[in-house]
PDB file of N, CA and C in Angstrom:
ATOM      1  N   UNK A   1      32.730 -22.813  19.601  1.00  0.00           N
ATOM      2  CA  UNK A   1      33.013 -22.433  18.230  1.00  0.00           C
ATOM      3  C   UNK A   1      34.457 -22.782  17.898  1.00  0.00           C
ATOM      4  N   UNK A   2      34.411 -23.778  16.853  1.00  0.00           N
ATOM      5  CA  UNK A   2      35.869 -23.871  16.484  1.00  0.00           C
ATOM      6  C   UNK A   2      36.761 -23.375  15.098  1.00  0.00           C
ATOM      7  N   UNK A   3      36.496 -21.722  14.943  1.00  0.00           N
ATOM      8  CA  UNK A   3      36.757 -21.418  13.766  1.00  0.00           C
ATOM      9  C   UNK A   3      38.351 -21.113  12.856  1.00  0.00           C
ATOM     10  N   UNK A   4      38.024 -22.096  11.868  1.00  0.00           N
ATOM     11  CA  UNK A   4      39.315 -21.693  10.998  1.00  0.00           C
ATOM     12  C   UNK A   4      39.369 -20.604   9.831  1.00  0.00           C
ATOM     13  N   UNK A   5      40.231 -19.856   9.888  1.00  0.00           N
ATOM     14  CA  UNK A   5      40.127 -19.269   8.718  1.00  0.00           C
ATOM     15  C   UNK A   5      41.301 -19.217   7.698  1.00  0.00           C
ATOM     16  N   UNK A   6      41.007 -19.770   6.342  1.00  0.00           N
ATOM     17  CA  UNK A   6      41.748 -20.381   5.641  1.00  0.00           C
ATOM     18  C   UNK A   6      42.082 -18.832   4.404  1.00  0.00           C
ATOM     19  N   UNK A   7      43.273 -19.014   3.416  1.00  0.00           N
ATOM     20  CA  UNK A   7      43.470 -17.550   2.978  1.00  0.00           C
ATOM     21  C   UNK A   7      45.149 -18.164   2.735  1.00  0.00           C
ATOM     22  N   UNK A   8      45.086 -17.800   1.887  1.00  0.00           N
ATOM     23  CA  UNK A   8      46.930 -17.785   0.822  1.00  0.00           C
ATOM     24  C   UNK A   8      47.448 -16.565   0.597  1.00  0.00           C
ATOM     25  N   UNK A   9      47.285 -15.489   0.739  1.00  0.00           N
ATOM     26  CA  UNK A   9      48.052 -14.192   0.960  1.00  0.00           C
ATOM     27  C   UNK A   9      47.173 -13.770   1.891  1.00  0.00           C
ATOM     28  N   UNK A  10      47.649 -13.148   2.316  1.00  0.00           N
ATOM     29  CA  UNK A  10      46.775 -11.415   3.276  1.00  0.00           C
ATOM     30  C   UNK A  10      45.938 -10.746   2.780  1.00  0.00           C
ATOM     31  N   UNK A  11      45.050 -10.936   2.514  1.00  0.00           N
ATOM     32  CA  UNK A  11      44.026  -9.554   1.343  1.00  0.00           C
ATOM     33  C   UNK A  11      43.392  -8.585   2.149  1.00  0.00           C
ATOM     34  N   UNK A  12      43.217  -7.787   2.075  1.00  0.00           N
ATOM     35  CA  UNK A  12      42.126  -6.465   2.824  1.00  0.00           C
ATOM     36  C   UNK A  12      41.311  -7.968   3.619  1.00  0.00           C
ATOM     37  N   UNK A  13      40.748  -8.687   2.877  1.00  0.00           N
ATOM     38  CA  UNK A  13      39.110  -9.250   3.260  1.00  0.00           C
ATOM     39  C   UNK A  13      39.444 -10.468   4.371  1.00  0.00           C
ATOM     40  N   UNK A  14      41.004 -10.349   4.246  1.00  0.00           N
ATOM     41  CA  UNK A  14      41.723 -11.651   5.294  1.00  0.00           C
ATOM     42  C   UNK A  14      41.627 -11.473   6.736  1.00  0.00           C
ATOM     43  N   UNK A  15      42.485  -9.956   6.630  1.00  0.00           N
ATOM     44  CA  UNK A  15      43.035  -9.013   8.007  1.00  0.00           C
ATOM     45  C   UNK A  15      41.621  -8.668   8.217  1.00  0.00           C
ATOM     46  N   UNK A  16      40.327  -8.791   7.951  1.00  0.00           N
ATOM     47  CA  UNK A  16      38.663  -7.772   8.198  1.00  0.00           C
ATOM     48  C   UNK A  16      38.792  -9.040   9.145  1.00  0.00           C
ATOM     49  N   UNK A  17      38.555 -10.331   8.516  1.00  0.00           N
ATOM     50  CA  UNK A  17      37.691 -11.227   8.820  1.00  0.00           C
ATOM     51  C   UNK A  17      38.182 -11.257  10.188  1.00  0.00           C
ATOM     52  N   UNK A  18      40.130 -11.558   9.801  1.00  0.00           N
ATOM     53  CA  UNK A  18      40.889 -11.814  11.527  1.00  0.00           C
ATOM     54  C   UNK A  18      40.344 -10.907  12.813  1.00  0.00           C
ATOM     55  N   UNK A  19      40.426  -9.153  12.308  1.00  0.00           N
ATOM     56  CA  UNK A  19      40.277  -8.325  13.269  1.00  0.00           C
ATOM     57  C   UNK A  19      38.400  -9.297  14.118  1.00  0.00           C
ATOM     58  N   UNK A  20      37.660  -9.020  12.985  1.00  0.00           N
ATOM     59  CA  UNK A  20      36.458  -9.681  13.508  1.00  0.00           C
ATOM     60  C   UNK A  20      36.289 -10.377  14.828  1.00  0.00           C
ATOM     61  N   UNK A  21      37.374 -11.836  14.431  1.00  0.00           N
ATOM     62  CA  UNK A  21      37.161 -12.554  15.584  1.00  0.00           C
ATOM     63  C   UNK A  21      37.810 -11.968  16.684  1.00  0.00           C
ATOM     64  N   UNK A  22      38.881 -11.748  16.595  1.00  0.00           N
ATOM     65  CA  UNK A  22      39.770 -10.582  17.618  1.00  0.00           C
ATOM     66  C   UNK A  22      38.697  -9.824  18.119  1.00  0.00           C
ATOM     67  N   UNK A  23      38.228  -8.745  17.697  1.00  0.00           N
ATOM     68  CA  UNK A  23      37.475  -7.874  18.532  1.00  0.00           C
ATOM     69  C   UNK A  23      36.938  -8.862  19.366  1.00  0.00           C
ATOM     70  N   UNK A  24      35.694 -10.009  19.084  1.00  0.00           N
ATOM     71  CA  UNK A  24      34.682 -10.329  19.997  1.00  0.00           C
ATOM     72  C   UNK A  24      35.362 -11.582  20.712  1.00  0.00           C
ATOM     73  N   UNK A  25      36.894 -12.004  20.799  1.00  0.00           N
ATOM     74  CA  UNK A  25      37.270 -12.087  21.464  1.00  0.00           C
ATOM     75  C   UNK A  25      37.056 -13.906  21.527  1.00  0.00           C
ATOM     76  N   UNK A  26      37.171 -14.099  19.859  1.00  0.00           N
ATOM     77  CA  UNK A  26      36.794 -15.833  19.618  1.00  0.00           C
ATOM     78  C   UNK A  26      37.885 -15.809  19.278  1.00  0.00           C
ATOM     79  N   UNK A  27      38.237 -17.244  19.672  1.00  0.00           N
ATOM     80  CA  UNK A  27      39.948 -17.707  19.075  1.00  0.00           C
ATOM     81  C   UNK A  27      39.413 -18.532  17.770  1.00  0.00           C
ATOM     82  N   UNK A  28      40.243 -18.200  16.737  1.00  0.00           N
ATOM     83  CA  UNK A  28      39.889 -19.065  15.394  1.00  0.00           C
ATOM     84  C   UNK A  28      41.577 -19.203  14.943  1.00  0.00           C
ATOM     85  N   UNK A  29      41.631 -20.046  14.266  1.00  0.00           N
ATOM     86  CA  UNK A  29      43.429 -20.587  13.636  1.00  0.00           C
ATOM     87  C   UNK A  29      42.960 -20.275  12.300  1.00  0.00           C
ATOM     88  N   UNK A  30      44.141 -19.859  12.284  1.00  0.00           N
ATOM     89  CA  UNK A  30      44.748 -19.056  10.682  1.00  0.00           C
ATOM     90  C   UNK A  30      45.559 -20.292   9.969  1.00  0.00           C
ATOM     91  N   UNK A  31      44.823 -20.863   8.832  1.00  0.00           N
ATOM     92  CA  UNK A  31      45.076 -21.846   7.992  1.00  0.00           C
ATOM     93  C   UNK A  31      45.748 -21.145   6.823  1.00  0.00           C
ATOM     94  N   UNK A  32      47.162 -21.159   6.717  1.00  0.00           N
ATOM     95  CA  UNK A  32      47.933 -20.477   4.946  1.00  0.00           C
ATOM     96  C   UNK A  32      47.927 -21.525   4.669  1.00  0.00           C
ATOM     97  N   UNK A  33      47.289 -21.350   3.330  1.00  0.00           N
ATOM     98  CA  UNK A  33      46.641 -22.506   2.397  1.00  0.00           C
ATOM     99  C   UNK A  33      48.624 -22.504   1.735  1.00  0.00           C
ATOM    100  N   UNK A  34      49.405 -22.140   1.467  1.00  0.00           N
ATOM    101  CA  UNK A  34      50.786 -22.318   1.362  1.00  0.00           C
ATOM    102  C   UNK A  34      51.573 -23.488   2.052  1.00  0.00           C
ATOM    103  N   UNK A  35      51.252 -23.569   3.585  1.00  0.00           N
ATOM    104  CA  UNK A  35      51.688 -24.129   4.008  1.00  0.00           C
ATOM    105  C   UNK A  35      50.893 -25.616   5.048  1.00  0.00           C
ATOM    106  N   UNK A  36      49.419 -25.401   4.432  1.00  0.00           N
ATOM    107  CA  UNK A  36      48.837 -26.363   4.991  1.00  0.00           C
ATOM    108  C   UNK A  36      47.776 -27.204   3.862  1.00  0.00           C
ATOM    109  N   UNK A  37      48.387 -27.824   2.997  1.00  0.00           N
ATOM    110  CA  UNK A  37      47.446 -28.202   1.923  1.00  0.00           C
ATOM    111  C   UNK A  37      45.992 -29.260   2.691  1.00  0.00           C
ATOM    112  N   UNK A  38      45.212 -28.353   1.902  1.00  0.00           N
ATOM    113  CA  UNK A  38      43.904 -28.961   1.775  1.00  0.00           C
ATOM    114  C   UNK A  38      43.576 -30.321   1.712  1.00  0.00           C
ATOM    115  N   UNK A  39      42.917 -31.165   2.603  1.00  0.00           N
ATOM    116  CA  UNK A  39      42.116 -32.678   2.082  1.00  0.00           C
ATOM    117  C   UNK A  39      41.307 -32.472   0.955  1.00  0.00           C
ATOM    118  N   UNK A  40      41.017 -33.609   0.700  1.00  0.00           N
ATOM    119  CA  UNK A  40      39.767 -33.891  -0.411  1.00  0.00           C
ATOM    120  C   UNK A  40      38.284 -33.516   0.332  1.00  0.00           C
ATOM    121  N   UNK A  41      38.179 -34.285   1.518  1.00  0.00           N
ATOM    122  CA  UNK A  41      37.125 -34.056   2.310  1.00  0.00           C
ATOM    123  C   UNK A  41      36.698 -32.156   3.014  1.00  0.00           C
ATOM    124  N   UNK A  42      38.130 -31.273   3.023  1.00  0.00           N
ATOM    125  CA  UNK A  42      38.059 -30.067   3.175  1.00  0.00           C
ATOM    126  C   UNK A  42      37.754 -29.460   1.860  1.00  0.00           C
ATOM    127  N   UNK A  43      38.217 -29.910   1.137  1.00  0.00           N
ATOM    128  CA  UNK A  43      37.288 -29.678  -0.343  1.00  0.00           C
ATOM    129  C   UNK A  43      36.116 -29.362  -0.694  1.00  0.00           C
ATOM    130  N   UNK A  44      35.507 -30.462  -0.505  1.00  0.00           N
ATOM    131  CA  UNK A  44      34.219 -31.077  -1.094  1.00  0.00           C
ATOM    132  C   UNK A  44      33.394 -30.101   0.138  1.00  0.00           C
ATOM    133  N   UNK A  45      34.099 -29.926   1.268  1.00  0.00           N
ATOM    134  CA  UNK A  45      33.059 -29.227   2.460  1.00  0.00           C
ATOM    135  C   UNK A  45      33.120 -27.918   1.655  1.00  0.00           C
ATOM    136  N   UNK A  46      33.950 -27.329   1.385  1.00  0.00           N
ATOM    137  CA  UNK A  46      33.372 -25.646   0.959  1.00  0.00           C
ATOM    138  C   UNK A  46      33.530 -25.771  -0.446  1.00  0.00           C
ATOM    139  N   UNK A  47      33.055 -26.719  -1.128  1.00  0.00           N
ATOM    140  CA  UNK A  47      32.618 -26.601  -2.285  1.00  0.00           C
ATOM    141  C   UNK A  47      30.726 -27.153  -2.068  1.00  0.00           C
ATOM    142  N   UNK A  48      30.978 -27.739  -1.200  1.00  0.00           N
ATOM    143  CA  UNK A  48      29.193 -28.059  -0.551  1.00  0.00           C
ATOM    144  C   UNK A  48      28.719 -26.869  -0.215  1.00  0.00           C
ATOM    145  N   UNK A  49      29.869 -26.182   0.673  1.00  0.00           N
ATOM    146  CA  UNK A  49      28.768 -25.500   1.547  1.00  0.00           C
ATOM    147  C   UNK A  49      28.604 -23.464   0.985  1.00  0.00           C
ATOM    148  N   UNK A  50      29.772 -23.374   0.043  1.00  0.00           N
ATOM    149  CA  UNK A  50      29.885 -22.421  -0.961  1.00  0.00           C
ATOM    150  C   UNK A  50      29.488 -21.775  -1.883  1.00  0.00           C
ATOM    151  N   UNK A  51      29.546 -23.483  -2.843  1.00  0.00           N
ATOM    152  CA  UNK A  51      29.211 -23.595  -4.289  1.00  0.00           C
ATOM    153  C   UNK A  51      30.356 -23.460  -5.314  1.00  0.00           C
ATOM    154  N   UNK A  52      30.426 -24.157  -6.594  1.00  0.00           N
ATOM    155  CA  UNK A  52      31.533 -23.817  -7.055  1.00  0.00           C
ATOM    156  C   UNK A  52      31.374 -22.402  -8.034  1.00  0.00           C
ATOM    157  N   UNK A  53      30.705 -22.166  -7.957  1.00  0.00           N
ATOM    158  CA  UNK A  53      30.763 -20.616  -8.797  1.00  0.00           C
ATOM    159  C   UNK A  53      31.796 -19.229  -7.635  1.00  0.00           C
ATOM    160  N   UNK A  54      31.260 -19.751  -6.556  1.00  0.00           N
ATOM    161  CA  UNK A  54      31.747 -18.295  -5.396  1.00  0.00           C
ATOM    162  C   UNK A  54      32.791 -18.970  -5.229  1.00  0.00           C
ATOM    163  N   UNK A  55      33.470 -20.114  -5.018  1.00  0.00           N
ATOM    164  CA  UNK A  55      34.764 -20.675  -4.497  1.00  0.00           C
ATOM    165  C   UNK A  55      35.839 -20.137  -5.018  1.00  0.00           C
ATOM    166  N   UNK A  56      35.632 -20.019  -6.252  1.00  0.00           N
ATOM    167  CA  UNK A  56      37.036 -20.168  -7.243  1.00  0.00           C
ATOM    168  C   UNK A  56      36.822 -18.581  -7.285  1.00  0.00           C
ATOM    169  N   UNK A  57      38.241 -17.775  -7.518  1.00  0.00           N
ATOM    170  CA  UNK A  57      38.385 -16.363  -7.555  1.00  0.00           C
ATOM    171  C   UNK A  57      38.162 -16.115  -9.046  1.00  0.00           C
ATOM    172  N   UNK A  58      37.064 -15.901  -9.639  1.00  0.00           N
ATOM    173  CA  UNK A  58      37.694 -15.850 -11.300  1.00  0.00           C
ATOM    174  C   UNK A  58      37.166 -14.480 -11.957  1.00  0.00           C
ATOM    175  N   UNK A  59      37.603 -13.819 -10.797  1.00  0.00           N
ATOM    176  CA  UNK A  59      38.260 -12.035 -10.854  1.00  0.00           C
ATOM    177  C   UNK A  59      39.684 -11.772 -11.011  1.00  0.00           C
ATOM    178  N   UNK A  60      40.163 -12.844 -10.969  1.00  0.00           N
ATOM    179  CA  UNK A  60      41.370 -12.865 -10.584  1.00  0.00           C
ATOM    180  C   UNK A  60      42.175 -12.886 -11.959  1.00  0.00           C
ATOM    181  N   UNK A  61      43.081 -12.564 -12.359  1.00  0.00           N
ATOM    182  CA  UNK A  61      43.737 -13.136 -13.676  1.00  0.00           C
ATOM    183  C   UNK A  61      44.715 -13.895 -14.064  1.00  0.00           C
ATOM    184  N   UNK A  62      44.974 -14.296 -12.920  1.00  0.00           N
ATOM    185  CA  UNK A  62      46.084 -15.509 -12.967  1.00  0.00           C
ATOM    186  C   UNK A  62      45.251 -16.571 -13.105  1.00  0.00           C
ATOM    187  N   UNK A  63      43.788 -16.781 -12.268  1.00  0.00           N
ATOM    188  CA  UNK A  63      42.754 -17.801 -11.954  1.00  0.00           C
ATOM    189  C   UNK A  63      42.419 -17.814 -13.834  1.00  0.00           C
ATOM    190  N   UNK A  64      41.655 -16.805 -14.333  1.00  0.00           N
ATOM    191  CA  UNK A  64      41.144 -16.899 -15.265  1.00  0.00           C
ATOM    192  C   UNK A  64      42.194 -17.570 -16.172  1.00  0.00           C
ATOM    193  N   UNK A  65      43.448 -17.670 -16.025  1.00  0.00           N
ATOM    194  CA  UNK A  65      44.059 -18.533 -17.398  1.00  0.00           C
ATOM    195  C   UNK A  65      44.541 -20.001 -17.166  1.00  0.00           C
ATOM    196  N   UNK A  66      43.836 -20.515 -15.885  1.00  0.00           N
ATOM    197  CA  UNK A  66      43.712 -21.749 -15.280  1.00  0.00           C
ATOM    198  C   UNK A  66      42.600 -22.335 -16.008  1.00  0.00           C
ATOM    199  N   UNK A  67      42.444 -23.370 -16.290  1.00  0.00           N
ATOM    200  CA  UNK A  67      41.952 -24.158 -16.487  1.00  0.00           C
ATOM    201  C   UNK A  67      40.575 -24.387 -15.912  1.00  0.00           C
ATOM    202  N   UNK A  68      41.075 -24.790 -14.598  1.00  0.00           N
ATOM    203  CA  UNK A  68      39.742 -25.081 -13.460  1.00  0.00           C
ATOM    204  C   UNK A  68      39.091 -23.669 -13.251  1.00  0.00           C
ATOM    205  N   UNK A  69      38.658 -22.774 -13.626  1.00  0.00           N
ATOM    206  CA  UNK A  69      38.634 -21.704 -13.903  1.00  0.00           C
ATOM    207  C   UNK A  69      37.151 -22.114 -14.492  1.00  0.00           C
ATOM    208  N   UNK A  70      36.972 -22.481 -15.704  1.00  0.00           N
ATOM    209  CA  UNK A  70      36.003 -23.504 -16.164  1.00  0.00           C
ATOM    210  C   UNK A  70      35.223 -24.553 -16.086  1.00  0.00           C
ATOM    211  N   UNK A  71      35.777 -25.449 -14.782  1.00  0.00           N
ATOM    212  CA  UNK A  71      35.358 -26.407 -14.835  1.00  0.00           C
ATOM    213  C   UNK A  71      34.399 -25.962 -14.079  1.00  0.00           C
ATOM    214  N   UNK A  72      33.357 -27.226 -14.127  1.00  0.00           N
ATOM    215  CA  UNK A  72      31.839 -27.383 -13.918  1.00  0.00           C
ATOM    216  C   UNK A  72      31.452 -28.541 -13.112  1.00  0.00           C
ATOM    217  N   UNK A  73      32.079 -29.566 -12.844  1.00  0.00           N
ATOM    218  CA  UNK A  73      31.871 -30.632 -11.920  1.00  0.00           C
ATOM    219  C   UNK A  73      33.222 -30.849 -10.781  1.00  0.00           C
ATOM    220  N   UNK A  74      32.787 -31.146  -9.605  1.00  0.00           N
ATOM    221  CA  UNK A  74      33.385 -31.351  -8.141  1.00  0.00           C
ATOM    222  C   UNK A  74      34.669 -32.418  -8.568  1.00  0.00           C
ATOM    223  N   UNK A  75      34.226 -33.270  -9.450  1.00  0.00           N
ATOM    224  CA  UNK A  75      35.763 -34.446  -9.838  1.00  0.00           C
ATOM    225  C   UNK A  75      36.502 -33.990 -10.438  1.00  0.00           C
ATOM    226  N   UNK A  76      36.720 -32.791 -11.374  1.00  0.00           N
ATOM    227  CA  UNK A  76      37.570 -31.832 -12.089  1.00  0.00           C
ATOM    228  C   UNK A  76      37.933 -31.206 -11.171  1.00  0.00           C
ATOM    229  N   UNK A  77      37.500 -30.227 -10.443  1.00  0.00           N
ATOM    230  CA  UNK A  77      37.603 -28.878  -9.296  1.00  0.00           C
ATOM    231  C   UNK A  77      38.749 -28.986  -7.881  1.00  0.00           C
ATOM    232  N   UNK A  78      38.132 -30.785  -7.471  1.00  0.00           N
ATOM    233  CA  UNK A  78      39.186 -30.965  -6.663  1.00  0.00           C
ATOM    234  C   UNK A  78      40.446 -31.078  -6.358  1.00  0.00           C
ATOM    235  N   UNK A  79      40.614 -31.815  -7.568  1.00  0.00           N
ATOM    236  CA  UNK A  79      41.941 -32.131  -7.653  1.00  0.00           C
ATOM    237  C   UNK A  79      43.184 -30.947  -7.933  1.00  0.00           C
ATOM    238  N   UNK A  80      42.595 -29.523  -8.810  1.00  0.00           N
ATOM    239  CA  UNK A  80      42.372 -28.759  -8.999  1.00  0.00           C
ATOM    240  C   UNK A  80      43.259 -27.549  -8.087  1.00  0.00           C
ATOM    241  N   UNK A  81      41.443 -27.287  -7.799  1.00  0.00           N
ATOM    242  CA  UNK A  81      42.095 -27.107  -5.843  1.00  0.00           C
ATOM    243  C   UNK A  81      43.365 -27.374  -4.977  1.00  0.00           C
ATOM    244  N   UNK A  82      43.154 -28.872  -4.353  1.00  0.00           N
ATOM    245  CA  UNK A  82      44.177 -29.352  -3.819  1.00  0.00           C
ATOM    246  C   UNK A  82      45.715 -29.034  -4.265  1.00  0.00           C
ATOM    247  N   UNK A  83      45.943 -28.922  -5.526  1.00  0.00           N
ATOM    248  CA  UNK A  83      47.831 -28.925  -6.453  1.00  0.00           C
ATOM    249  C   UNK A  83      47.632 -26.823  -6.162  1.00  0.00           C
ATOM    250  N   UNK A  84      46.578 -26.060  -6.717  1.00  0.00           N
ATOM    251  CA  UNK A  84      46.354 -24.742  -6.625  1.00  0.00           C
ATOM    252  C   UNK A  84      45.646 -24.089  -6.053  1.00  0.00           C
ATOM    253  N   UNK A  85      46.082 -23.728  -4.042  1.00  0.00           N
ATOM    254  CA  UNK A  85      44.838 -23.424  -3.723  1.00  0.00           C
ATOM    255  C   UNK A  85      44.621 -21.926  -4.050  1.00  0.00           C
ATOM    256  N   UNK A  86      45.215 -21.127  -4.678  1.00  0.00           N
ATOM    257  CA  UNK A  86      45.615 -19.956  -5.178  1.00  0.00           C
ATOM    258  C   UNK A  86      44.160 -19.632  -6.183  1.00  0.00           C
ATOM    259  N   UNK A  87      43.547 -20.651  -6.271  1.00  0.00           N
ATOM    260  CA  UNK A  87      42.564 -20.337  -7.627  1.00  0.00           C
ATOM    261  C   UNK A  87      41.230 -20.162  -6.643  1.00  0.00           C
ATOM    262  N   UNK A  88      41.102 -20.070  -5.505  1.00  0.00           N
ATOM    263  CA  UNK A  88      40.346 -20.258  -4.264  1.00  0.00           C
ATOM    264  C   UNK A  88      40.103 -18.754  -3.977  1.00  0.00           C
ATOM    265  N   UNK A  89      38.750 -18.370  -3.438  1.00  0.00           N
ATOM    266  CA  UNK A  89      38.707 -16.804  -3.256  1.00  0.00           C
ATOM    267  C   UNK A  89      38.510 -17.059  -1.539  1.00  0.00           C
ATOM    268  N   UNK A  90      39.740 -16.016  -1.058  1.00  0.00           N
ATOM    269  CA  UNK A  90      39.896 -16.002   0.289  1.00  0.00           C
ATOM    270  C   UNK A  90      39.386 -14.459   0.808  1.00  0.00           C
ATOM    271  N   UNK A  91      38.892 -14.751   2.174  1.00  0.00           N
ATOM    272  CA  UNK A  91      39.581 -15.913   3.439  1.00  0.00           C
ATOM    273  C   UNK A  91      37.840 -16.464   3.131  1.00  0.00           C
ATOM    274  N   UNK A  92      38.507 -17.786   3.317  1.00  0.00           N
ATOM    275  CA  UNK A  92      37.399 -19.158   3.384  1.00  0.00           C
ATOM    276  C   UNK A  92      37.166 -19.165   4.933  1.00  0.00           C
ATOM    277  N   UNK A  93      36.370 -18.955   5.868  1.00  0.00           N
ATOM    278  CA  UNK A  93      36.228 -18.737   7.337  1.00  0.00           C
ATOM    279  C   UNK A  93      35.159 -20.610   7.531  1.00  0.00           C
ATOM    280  N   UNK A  94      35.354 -21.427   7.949  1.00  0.00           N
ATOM    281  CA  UNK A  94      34.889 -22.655   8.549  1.00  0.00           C
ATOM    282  C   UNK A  94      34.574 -22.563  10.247  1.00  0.00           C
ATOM    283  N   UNK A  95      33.124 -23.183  10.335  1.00  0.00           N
ATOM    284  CA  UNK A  95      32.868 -23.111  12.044  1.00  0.00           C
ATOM    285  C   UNK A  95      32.321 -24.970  11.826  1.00  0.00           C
ATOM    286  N   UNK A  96      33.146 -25.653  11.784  1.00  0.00           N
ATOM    287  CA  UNK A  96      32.716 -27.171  11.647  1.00  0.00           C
ATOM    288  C   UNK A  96      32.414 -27.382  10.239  1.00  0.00           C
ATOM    289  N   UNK A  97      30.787 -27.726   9.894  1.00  0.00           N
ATOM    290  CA  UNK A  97      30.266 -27.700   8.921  1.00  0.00           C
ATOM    291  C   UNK A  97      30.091 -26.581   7.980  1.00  0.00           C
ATOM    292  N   UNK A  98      29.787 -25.245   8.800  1.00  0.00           N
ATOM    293  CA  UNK A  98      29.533 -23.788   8.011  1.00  0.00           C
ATOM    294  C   UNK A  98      30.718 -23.607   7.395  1.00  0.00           C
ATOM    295  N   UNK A  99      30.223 -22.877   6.666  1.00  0.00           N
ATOM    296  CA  UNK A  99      31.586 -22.320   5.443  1.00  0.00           C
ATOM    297  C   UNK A  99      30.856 -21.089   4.897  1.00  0.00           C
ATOM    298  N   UNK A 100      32.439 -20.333   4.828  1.00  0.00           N
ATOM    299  CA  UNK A 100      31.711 -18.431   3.839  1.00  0.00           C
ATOM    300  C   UNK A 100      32.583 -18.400   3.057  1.00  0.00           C
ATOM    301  N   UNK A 101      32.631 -17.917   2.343  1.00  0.00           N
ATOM    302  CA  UNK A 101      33.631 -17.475   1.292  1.00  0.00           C
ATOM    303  C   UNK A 101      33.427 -15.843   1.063  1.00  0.00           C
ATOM    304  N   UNK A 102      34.914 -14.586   2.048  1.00  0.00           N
ATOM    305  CA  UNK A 102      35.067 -13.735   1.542  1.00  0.00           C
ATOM    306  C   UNK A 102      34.713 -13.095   3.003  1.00  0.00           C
ATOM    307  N   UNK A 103      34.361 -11.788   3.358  1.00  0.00           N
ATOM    308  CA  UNK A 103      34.067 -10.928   4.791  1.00  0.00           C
ATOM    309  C   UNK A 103      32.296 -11.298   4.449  1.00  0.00           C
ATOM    310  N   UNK A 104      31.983 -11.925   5.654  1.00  0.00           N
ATOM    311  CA  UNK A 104      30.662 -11.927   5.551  1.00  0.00           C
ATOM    312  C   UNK A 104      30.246 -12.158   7.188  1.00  0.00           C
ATOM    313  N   UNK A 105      30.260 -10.597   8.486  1.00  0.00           N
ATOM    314  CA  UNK A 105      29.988 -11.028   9.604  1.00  0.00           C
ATOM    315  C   UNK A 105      28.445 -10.974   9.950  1.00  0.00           C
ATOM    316  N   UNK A 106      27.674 -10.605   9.120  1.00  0.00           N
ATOM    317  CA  UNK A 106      26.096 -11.172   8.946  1.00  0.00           C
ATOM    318  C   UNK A 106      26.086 -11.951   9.192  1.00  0.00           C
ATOM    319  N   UNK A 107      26.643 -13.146   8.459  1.00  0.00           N
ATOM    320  CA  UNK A 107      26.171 -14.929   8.647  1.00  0.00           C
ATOM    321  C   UNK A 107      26.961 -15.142  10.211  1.00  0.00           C
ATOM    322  N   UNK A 108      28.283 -14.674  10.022  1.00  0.00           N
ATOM    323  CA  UNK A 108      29.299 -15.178  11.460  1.00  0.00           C
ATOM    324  C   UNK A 108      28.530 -14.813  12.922  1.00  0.00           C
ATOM    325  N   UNK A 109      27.767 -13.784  12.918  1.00  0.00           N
ATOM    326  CA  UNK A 109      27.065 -13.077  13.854  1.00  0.00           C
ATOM    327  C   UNK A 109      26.080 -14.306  14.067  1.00  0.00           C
ATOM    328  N   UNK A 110      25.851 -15.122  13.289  1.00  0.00           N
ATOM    329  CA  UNK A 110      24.834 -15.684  13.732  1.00  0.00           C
ATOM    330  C   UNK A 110      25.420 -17.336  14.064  1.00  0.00           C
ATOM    331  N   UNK A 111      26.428 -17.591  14.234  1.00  0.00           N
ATOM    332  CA  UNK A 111      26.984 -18.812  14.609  1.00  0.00           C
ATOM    333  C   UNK A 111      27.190 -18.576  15.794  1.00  0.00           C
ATOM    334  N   UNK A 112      27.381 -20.254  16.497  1.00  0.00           N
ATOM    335  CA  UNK A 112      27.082 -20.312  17.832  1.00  0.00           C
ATOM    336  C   UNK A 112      28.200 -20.941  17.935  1.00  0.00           C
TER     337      UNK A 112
END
């Protein structure tokens, strides 16, 4: 298992996900979307494997007076993304291909 977990501040749902792997004793790297900007191709993976409705935080109210906030197609969203990953609802947790968006150890429980 090679898990990253990606996240631009600390949120309650950041420190859940971390303790998670900690307890059962999986090493996963802590990606600050601050200091490690996103590919296009890391993009398009958790916007594949997500969706763009759950990706984008737009609970948020800084998000909501963004722009991409609205948008509706992957060629708007990315670019988007990539300049603001702040508009992104964290922690984004990646095991290769899999992708979650948010505390979800239901699905993680079941990766190998």
């Amino acid at each position: 298992m090679n898990i990253q977990i990606y996240a631009g501040k600390k949120n309650f749902d950041t420190q859940k996900a971390e303790r998670y792997f900690k307890e059962r004793r999986i090493p996963f790297q802590s990606m600050d979307l601050k200091k490690h900007p996103l590919g296009e191709r890391e993009v398009r993976l958790m916007l594949d494997g997500i969706g763009m409705e759950k990706l984008i935080d737009r609970e948020d109210k800084k998000v909501k007076e963004h722009p991409a906030c609205y948008y509706d197609r992957a060629e708007l969203l990315i670019p988007a993304i990539r300049e603001n990953p702040w508009l992104l609802k964290t922690p984004i947790v990646r095991n290769g291909n899999k992708v979650t968006c948010g505390y979800q150890p239901e699905i993680w429980d079941k990766w190998e």
